[in-house]
Protein backbone atom coordinates (compact mmCIF):
# COMPACT_ATOMS: atom_id res chain seq x y z
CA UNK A 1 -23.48 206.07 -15.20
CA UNK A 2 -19.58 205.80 -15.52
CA UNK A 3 -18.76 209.02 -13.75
CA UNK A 4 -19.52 207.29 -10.13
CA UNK A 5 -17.23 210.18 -8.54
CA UNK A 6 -20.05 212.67 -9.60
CA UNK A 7 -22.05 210.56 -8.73
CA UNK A 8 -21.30 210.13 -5.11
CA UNK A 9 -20.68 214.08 -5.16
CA UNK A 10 -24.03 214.76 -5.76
CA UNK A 11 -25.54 212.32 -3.48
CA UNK A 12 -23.34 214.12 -0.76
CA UNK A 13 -24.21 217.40 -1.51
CA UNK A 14 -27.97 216.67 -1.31
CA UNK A 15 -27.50 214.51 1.91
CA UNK A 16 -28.57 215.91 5.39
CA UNK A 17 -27.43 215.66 8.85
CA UNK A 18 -29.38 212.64 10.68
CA UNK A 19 -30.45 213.98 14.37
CA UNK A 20 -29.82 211.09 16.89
CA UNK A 21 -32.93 210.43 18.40
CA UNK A 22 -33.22 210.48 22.27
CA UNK A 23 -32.91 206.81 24.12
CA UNK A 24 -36.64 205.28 24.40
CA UNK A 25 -36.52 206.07 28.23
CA UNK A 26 -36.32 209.85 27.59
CA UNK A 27 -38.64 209.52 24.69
CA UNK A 28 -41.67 208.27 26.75
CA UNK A 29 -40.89 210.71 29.62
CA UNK A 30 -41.38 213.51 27.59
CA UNK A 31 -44.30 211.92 25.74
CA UNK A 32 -45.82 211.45 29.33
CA UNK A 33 -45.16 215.26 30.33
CA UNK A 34 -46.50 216.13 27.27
CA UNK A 35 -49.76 214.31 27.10
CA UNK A 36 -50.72 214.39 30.57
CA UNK A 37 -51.14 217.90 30.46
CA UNK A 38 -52.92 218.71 27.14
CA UNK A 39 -54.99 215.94 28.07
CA UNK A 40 -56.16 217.71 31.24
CA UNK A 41 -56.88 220.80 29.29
CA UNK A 42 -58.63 219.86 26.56
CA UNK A 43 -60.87 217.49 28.92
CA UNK A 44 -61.11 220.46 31.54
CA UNK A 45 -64.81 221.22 30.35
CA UNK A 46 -65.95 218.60 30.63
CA UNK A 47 -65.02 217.84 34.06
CA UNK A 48 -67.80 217.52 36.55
CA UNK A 49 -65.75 216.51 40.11
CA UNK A 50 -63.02 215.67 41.55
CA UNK A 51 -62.85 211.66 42.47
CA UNK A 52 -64.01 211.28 46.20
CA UNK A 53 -61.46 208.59 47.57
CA UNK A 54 -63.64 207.99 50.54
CA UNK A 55 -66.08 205.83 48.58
CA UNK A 56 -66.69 202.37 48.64
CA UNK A 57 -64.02 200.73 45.95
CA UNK A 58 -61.47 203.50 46.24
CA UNK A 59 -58.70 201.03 46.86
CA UNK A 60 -59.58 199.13 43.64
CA UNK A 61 -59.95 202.09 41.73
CA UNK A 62 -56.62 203.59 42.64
CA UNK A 63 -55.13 200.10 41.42
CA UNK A 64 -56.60 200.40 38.33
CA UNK A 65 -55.53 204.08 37.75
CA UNK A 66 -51.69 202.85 38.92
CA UNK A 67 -51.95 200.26 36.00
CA UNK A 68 -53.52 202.72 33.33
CA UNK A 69 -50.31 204.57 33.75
CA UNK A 70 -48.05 201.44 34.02
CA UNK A 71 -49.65 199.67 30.97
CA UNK A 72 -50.10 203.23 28.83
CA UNK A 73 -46.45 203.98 29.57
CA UNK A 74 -45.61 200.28 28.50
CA UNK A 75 -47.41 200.77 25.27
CA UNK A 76 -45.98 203.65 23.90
CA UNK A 77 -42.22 202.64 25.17
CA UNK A 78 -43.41 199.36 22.83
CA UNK A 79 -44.65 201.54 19.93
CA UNK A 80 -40.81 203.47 20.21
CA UNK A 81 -39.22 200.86 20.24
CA UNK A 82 -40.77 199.29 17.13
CA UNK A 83 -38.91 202.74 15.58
CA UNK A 84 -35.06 201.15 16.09
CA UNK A 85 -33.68 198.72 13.84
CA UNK A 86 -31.37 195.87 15.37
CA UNK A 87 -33.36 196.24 18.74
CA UNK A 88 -35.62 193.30 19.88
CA UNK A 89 -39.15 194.65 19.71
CA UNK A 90 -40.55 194.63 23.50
CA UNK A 91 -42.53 192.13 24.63
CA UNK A 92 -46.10 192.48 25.50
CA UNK A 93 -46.63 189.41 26.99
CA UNK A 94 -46.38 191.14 30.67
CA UNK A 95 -48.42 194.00 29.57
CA UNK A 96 -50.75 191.92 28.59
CA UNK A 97 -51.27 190.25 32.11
CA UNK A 98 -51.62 193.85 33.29
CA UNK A 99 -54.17 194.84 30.96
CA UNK A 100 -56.25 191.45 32.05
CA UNK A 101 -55.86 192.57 35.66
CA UNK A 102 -56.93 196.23 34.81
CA UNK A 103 -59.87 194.46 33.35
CA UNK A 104 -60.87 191.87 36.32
CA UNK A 105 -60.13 194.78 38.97
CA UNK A 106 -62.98 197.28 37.06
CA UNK A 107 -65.07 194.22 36.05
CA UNK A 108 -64.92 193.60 40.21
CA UNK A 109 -65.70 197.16 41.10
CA UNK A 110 -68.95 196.28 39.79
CA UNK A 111 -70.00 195.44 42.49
CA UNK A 112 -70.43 198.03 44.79
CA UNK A 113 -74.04 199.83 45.04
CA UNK A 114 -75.37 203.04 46.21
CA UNK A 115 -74.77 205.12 42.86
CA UNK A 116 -75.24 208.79 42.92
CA UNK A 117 -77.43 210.58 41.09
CA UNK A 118 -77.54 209.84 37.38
CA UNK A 119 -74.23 207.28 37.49
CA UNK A 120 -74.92 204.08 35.06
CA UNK A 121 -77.48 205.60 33.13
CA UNK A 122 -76.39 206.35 29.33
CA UNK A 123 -75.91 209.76 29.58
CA UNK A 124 -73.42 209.79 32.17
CA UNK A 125 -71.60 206.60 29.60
CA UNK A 126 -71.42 209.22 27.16
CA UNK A 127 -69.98 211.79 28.96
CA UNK A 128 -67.48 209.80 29.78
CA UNK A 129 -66.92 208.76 26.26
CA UNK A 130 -66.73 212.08 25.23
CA UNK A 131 -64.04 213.00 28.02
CA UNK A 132 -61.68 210.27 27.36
CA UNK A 133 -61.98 211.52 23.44
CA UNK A 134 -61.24 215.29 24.37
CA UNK A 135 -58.32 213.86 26.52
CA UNK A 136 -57.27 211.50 23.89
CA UNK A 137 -56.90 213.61 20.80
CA UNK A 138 -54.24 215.75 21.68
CA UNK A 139 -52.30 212.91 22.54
CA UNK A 140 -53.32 211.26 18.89
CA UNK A 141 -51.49 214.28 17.32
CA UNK A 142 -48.38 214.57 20.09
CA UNK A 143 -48.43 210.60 19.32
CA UNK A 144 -48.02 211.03 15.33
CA UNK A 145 -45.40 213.59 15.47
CA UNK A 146 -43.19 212.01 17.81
CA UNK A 147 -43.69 208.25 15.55
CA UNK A 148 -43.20 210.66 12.04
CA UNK A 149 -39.91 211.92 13.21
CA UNK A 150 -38.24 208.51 13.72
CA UNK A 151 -40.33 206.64 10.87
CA UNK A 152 -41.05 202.70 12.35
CA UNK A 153 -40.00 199.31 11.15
CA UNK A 154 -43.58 198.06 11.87
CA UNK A 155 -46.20 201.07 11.05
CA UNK A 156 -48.85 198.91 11.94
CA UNK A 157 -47.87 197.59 15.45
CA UNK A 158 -46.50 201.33 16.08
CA UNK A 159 -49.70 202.56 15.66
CA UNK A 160 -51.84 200.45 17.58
CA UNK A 161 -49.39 200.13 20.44
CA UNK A 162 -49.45 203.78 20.60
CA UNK A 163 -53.32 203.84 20.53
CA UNK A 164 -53.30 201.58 23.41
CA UNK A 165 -51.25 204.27 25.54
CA UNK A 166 -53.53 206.73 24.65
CA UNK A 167 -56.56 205.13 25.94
CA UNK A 168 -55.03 204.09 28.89
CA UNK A 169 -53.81 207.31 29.55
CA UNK A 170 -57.58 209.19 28.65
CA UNK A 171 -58.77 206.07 30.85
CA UNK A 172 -56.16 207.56 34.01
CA UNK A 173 -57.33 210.97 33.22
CA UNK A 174 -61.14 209.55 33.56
CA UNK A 175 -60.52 208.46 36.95
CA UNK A 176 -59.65 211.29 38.59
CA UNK A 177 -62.94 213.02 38.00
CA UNK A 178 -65.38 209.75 38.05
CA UNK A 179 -66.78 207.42 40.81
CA UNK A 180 -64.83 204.73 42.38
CA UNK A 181 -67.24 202.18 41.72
CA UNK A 182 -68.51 201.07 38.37
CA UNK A 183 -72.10 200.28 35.85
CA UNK A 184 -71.55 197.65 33.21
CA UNK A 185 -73.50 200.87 30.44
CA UNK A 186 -70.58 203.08 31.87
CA UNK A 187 -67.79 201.02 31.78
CA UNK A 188 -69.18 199.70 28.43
CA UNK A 189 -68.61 203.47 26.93
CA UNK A 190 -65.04 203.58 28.82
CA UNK A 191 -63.85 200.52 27.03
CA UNK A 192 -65.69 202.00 23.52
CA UNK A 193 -64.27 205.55 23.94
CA UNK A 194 -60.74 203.55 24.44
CA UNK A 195 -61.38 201.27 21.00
CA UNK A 196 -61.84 204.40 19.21
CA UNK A 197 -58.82 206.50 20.28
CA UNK A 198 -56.83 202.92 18.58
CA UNK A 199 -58.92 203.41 15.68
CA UNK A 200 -58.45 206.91 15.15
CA UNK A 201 -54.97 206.92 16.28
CA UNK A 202 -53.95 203.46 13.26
CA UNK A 203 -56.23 205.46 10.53
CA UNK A 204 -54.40 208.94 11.34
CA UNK A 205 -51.04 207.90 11.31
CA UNK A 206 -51.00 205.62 8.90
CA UNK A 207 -50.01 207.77 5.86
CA UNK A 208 -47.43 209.50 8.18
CA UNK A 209 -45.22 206.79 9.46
CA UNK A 210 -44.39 204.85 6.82
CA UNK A 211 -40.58 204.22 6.34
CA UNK A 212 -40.66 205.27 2.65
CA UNK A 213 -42.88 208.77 4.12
């Protein structure tokens, strides 16, 4: 084409205004009070009880729900910043080392007896599978949007980091409405409702995040 001027004048006409997206601090603040809440409510019926923080491995538990928030916080902040080029992706390493002590502190809580009526058996694993995907879903959507608008460098990693604060956070919404202590069949369905929020969450998003999208 030898007319570049027209060229460039038609590019500019067509070209839109970029929004600046918000710093990845604000971004996973408003994630948080976003999914926390539609979480809550689209769990609500399937609530049984409040958590009773006089049991036996109440301490333990509250440590683990501390680090479902620290870690699920850490993943999405992770997944955002996959989203800005020239920045130097975040390192997992230390969430990592939290996830393995969320992990030994629940594995731990095992061991504490006298279960109420009905805990540990498989239909009480369920319901809690089912709760953590009711929770989780709305935060799979909130999730996608919030990845679509700023595209990522590494859809992949985005997507699966993402998942990860989603079942962390369905796994924080769990425990404040479950027993403190903990059956391998229960915990089992915890860790399988939290493998298929990442699953749903990669497979959903991954025709929506794409930098060429």
């Amino acid at each position: 084409m030898r007319n570049h001027d027209r060229f460039i004048d038609q590019l500019s006409s067509s070209a839109r205004p970029v929004k600046r997206l918000w710093p990845v601090s604000w971004r996973v603040a408003s994630w948080i009070a976003l999914v926390l809440p539609c979480g809550m409510l689209s769990s609500w019926a399937l609530r049984s009880h409040l958590t009773d923080w006089t049991q036996p491995g109440a301490f333990s538990a509250l440590v683990t729900l501390l680090l479902s928030f620290i870690i699920g916080s850490g993943a999405i902040a992770g997944s955002f910043m996959l989203s800005l080029a020239g920045r130097a992706p975040l390192r997992l390493k230390w969430l990592a080392l939290l996830a393995l002590g969320w992990l030994l502190l629940n594995l731990g809580n095992m061991t504490y007896s006298a279960p109420s009526a009905g805990s540990g058996q498989f239909g009480e694993g369920i319901h809690c599978y089912l709760f953590m995907l009711s929770a989780g879903l709305p935060m799979v959507a909130i999730s996608i949007i919030a990845l679509h608008r700023s595209r990522s460098l590494y859809p992949g990693r985005s997507l699966a980091l993402a998942g990860c604060g989603i079942a962390f956070m369905s796994s924080l919404l769990l425990s404040l409405c479950h027993e403190t202590h903990l059956h391998a069949l229960d915990f089992a369905m915890h860790l399988a409702a939290g493998l298929t929020l990442i699953a749903v969450t990669f497979l959903a998003g991954r025709h929506w995040i794409r930098l060429d999208s």
